[in-house]
Each structure stands twice: as C-alpha cells, then as structure tokens.
C-alpha atoms as a PDB file:
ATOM      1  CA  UNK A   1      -6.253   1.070  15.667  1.00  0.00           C
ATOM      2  CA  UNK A   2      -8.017   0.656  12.069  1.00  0.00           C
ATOM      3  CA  UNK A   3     -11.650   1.103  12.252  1.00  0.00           C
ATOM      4  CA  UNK A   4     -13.677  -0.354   9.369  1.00  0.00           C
ATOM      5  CA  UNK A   5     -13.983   1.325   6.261  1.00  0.00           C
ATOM      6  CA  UNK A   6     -16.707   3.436   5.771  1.00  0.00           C
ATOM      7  CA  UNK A   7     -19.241   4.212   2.558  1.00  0.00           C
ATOM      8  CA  UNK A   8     -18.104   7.151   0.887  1.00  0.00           C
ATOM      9  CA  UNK A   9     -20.531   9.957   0.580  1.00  0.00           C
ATOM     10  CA  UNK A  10     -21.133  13.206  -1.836  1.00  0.00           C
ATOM     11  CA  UNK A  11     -22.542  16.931  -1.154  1.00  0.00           C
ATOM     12  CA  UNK A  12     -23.535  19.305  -4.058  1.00  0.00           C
ATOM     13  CA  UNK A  13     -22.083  22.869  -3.774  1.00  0.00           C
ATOM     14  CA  UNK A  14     -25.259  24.339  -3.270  1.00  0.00           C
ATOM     15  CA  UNK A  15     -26.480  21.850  -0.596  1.00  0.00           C
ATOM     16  CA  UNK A  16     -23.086  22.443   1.396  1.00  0.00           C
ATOM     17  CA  UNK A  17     -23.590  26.319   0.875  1.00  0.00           C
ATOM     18  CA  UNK A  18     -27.190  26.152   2.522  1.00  0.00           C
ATOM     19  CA  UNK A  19     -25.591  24.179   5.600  1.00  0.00           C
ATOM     20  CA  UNK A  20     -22.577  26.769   6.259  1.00  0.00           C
ATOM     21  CA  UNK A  21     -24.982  29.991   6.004  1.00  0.00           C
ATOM     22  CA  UNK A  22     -27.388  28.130   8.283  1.00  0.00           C
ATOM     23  CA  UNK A  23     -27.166  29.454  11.722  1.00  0.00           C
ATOM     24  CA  UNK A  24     -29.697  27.405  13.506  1.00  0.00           C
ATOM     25  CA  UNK A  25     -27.273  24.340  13.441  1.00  0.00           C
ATOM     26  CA  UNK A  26     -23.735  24.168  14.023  1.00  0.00           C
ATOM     27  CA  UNK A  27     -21.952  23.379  10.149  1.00  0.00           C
ATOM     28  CA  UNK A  28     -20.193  20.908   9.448  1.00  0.00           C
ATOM     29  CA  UNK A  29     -16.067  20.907   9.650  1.00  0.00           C
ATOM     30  CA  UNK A  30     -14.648  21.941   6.398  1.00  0.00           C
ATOM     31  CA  UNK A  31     -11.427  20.277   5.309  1.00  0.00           C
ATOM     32  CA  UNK A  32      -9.557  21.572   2.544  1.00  0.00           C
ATOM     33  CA  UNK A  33      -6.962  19.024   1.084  1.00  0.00           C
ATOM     34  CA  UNK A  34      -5.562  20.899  -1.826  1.00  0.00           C
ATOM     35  CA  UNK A  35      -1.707  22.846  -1.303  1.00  0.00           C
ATOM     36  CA  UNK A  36      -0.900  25.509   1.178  1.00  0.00           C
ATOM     37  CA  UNK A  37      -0.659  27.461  -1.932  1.00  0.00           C
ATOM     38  CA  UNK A  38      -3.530  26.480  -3.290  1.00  0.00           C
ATOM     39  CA  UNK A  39      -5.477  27.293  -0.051  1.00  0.00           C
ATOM     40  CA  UNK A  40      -4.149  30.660   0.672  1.00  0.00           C
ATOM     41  CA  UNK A  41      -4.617  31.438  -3.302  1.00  0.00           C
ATOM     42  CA  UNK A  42      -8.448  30.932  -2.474  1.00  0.00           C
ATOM     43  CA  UNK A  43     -10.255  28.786   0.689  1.00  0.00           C
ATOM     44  CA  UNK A  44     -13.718  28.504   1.993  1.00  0.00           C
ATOM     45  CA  UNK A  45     -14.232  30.509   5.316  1.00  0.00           C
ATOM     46  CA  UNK A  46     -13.940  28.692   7.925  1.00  0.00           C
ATOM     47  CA  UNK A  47     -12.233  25.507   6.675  1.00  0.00           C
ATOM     48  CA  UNK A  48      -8.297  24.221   7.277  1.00  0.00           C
ATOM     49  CA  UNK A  49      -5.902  23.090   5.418  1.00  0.00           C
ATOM     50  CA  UNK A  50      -4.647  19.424   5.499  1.00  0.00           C
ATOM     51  CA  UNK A  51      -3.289  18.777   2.595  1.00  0.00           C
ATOM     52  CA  UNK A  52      -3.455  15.244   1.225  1.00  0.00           C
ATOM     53  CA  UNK A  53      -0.165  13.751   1.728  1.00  0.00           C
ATOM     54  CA  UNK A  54      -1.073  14.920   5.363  1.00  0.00           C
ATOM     55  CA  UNK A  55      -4.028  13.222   5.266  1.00  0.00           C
ATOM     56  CA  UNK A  56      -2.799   9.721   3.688  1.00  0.00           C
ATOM     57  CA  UNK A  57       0.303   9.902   6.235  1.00  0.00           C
ATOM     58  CA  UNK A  58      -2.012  10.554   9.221  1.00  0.00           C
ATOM     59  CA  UNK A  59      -5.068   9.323   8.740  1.00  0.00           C
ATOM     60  CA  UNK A  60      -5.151   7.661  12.428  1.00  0.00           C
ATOM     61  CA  UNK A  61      -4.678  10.789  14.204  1.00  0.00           C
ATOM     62  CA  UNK A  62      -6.984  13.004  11.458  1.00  0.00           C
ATOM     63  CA  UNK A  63      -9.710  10.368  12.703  1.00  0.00           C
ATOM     64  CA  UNK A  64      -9.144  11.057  16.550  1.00  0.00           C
ATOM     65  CA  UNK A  65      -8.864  14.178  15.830  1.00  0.00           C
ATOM     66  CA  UNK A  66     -12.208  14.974  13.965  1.00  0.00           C
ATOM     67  CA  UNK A  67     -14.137  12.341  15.671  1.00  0.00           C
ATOM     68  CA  UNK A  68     -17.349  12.834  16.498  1.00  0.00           C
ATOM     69  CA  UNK A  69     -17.723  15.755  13.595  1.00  0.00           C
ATOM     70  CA  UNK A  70     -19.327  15.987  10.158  1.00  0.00           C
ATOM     71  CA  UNK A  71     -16.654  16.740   7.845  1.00  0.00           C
ATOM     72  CA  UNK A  72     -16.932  17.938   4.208  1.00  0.00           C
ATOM     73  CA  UNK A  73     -13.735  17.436   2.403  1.00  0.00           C
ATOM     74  CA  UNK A  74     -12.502  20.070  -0.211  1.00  0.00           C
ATOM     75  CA  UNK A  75     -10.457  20.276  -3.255  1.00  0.00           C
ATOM     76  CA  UNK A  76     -10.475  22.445  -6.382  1.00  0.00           C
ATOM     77  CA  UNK A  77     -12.203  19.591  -8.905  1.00  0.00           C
ATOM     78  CA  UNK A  78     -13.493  17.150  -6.283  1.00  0.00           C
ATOM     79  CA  UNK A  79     -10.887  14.315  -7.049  1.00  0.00           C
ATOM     80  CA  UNK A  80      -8.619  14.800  -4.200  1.00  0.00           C
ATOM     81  CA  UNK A  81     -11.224  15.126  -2.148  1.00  0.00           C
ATOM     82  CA  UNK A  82     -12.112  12.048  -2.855  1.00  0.00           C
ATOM     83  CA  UNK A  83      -9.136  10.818  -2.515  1.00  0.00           C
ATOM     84  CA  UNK A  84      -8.577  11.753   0.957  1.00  0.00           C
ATOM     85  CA  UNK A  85     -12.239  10.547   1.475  1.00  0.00           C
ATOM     86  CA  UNK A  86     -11.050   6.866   1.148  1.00  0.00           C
ATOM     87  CA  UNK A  87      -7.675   7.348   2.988  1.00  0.00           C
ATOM     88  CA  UNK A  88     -10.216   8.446   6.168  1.00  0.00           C
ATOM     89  CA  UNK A  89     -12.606   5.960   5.442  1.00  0.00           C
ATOM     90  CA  UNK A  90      -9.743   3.180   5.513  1.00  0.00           C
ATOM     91  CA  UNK A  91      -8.862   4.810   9.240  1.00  0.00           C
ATOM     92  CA  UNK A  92     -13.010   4.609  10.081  1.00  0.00           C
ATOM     93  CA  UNK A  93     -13.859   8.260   9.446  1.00  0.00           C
ATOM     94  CA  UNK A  94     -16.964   9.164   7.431  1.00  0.00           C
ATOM     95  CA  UNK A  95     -16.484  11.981   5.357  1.00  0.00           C
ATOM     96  CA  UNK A  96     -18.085  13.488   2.808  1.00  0.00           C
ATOM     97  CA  UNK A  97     -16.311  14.759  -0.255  1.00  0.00           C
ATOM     98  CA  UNK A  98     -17.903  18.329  -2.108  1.00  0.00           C
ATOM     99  CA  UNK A  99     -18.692  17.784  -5.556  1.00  0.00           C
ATOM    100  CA  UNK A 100     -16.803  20.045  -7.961  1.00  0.00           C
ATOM    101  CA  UNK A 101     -14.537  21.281  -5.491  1.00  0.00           C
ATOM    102  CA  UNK A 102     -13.940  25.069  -4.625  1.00  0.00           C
ATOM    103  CA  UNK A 103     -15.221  25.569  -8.671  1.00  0.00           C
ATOM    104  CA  UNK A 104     -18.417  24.399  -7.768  1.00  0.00           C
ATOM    105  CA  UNK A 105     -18.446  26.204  -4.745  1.00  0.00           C
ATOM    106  CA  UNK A 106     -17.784  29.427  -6.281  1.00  0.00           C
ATOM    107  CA  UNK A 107     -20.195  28.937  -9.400  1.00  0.00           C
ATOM    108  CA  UNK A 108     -22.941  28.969  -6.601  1.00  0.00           C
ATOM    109  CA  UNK A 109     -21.832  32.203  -5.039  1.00  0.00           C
ATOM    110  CA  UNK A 110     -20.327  30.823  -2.241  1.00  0.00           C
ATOM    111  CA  UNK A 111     -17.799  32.933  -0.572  1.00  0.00           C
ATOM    112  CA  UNK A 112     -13.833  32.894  -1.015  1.00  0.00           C
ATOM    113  CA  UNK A 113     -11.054  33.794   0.936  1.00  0.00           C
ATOM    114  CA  UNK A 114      -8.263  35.036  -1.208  1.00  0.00           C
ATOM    115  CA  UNK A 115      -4.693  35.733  -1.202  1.00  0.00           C
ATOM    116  CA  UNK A 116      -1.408  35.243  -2.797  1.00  0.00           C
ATOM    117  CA  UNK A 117      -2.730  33.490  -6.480  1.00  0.00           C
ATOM    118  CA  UNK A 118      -0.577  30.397  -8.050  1.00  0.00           C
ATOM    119  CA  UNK A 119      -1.659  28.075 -10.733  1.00  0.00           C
ATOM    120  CA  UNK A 120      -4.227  24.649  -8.974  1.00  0.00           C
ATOM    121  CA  UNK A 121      -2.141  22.027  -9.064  1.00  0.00           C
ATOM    122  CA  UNK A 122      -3.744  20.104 -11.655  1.00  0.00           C
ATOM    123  CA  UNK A 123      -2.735  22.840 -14.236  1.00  0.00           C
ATOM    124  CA  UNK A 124       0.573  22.687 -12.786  1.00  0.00           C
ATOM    125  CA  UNK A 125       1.058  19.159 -14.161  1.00  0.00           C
ATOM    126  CA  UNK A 126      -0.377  19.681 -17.514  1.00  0.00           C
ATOM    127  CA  UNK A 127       2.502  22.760 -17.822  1.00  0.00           C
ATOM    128  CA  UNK A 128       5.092  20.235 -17.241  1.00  0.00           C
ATOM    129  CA  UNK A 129       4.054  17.210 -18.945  1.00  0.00           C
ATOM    130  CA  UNK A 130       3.032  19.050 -22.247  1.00  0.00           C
ATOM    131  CA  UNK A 131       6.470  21.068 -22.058  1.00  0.00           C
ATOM    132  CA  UNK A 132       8.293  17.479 -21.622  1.00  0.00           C
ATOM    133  CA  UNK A 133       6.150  16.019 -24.093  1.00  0.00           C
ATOM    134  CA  UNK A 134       6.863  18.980 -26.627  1.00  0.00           C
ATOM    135  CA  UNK A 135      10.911  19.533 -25.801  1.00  0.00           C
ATOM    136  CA  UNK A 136      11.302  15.443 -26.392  1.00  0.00           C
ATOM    137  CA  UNK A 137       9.388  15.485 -29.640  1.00  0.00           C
ATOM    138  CA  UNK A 138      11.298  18.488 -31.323  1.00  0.00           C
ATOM    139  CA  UNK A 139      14.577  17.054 -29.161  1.00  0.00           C
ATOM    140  CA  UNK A 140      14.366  13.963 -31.022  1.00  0.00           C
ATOM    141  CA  UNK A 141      15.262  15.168 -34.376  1.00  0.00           C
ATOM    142  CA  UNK A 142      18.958  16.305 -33.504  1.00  0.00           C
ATOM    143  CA  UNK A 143      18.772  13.182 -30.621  1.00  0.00           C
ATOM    144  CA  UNK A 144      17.592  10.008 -31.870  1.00  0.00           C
ATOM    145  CA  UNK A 145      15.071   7.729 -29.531  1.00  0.00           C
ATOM    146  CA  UNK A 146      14.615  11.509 -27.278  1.00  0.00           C
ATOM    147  CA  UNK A 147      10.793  10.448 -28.104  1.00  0.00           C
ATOM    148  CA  UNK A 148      10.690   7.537 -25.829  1.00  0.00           C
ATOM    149  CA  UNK A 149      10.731  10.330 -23.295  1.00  0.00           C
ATOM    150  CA  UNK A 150       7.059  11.838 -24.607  1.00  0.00           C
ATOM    151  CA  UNK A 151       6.054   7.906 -24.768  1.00  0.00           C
ATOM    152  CA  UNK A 152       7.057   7.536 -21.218  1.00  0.00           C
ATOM    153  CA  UNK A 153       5.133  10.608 -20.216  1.00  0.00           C
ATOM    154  CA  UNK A 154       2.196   9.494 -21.913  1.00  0.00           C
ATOM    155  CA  UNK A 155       2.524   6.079 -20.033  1.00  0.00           C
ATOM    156  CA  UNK A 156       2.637   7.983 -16.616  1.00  0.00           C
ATOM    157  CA  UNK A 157      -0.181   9.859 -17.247  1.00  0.00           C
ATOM    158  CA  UNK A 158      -2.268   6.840 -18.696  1.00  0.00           C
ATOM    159  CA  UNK A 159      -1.604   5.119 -15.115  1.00  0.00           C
ATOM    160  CA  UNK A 160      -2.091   8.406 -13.331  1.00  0.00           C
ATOM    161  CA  UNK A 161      -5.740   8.128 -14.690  1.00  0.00           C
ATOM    162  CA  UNK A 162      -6.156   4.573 -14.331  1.00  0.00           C
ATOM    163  CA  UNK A 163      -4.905   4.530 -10.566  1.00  0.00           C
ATOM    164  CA  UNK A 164      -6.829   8.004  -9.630  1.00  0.00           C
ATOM    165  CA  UNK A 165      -3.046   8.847  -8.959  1.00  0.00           C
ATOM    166  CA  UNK A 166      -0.026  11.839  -9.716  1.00  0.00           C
ATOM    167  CA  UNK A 167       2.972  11.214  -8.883  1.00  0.00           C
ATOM    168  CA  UNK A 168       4.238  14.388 -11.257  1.00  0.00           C
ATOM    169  CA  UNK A 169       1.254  16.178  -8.687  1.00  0.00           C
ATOM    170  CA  UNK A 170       3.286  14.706  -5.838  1.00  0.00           C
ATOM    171  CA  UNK A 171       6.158  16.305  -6.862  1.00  0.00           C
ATOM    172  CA  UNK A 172       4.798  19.566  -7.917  1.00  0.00           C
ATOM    173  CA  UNK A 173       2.859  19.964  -4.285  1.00  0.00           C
ATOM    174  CA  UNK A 174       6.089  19.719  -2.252  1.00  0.00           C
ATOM    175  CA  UNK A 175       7.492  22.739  -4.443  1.00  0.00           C
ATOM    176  CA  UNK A 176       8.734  26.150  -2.903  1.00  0.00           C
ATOM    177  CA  UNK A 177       6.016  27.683  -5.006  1.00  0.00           C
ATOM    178  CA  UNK A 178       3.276  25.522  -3.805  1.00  0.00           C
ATOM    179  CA  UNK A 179       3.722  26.506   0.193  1.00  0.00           C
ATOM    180  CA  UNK A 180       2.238  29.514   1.691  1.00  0.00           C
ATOM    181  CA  UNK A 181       4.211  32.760   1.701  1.00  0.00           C
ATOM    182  CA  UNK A 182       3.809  32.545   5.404  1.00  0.00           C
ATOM    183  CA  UNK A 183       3.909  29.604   7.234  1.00  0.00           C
ATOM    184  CA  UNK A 184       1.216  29.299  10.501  1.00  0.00           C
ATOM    185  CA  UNK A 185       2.338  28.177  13.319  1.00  0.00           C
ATOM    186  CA  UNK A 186       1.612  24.462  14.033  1.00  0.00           C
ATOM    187  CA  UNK A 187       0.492  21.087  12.169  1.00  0.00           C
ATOM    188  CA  UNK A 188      -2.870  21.218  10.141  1.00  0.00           C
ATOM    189  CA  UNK A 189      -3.773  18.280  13.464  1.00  0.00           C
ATOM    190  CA  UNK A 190      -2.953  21.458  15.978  1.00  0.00           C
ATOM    191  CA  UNK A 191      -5.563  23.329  13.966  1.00  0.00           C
ATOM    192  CA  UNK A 192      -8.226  21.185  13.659  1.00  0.00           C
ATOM    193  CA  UNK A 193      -7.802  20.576  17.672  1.00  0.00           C
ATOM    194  CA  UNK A 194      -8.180  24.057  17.940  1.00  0.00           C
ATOM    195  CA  UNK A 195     -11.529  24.866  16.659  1.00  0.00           C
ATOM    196  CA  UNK A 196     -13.363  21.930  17.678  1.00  0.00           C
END
C-alpha cells in the first residue's frame, strides 16, 4: 500500500544532539543509511544501519516497520540522507534528514562509535573517477580516442549531480571492502523491530 508522500523535513546537528542527551523524552529513532563499512568505521550511539539501497528496495516494510516513530535519517554529508528521506516519504513515512551528516554531528561534539576505518564513500568515487580520468588522458597518447573515456566520466558525473544520483557509488557500496568485518545476524528490518 503507497501512502501519500510526505514534506521532507531538516534537523541541525546541534538540535538533534540536544534531543538524544535529553532524558526526559524518549529520542527519536536514528537511521543511519551510509555502508556497513561506513557505519562500523564511525556511527551515532544508538542508531542502525539501513543502508540506502535497503531503504529504496524496501521502503514499504521500513514504513511498517518504523511507524508510529520519529526518525532522523543519517549519512556522512547529509545527501543520502536525503535521499532515503524521499524514498520513505514516497512509501508515507515522515522522516527527517540531519543536516551535515555524521560531520556535522561530530563538529558539535556529539559522540561516535568507532571501529574498523575505510574511506566514506563519497571519497571512494572521487579515487576512482580521477584515477580513470588520469590513466585515459596519459593512455591516449600511445592509444588514440582513449580520451573519450575521461569525457565519458565527466558525462557520468555531470548527470550524477544533476540527478542527485551515483551509480559509480552504487557500485563501490556493494564492494568486499565496504561490508562490515563481521556481519550481525539478521536484516537491518529485524533490527529496527527489535528496539522499538
């Protein structure tokens, strides 16, 4: 069942932080959409991991599953945060998205839990692009036309921006260095049933 789409809504770092250390109310549900490695490389106590393919493939049962809740939804910049923020609202869920991500989170002194460190995912893709962008350019002088492959990188990243889309992020999120070292048992849905 589709629900109508919702208005999307924004918190400030510091707003969120004064709602999580506030013990007279119950918080809201924090919903990290970044990769399993990202999250175990550095999370915000208390919140789970859905990443956002998750959340654009199941949306529906996200929504049944967080019903009812006020859920802040977490990335490193903000962006995919927002982008999971209008998969949800499609499915009827209001969410609100944390502006600046985990960075903005930390520059306030909120807490981190850390582990195993990799490269955000966003830094990921500018590694590979530049280094395709670079090997076609200097590959083009012993192989003619090799620079229609920088051209076509530039392209992808001009739509990336335009359509608030990655598909070289896609990619790099389902890699074996973007999963946690040690898997949890269950779905990200299991979890969030879990602590309601």
């Amino acid at each position: 069942m589709t629900r109508p789409s919702t208005t999307t809504a924004s918190v400030d770092a510091a707003s969120l932080l004064e709602q999580v250390r506030d013990a007279s109310a119950p918080g809201p549900r924090l919903v990290d959409v970044r990769t399993p490695a990202e999250f175990e490389a550095g999370h915000i106590p208390g919140s789970i991991n859905v990443p956002l393919d998750i959340v654009r493939s199941q949306a529906e049962q996200l929504c049944e599953a967080l019903d009812g809740q006020q859920v802040v939804l977490v990335c490193r910049s903000g962006q995919r945060a927002g982008q999971a923020q209008q998969s949800l609202g499609g499915a009827g869920l209001p969410s609100t998205a944390l502006q600046g991500g985990v960075t903005a989170w930390e520059g306030v002194g909120g807490d981190l839990n850390r582990g195993r460190q990799v490269w955000e995912l966003e830094r990921q893709v500018r590694l590979v692009a530049g280094l395709i962008v670079l090997l076609a350019v200097l590959g083009s002088v012993l192989v003619p036309g090799l620079q229609w492959v920088a051209a076509f990188v530039g392209a992808g990243l001009t739509f990336a921006a335009l359509s608030n889309s990655c598909a070289m992020g896609a990619v790099l999120s389902r890699m074996p260095w973007n999963q946690r070292s040690s898997q949890p048992s269950g779905s990200p849905l299991d979890a969030l049933r879990a602590v309601r």
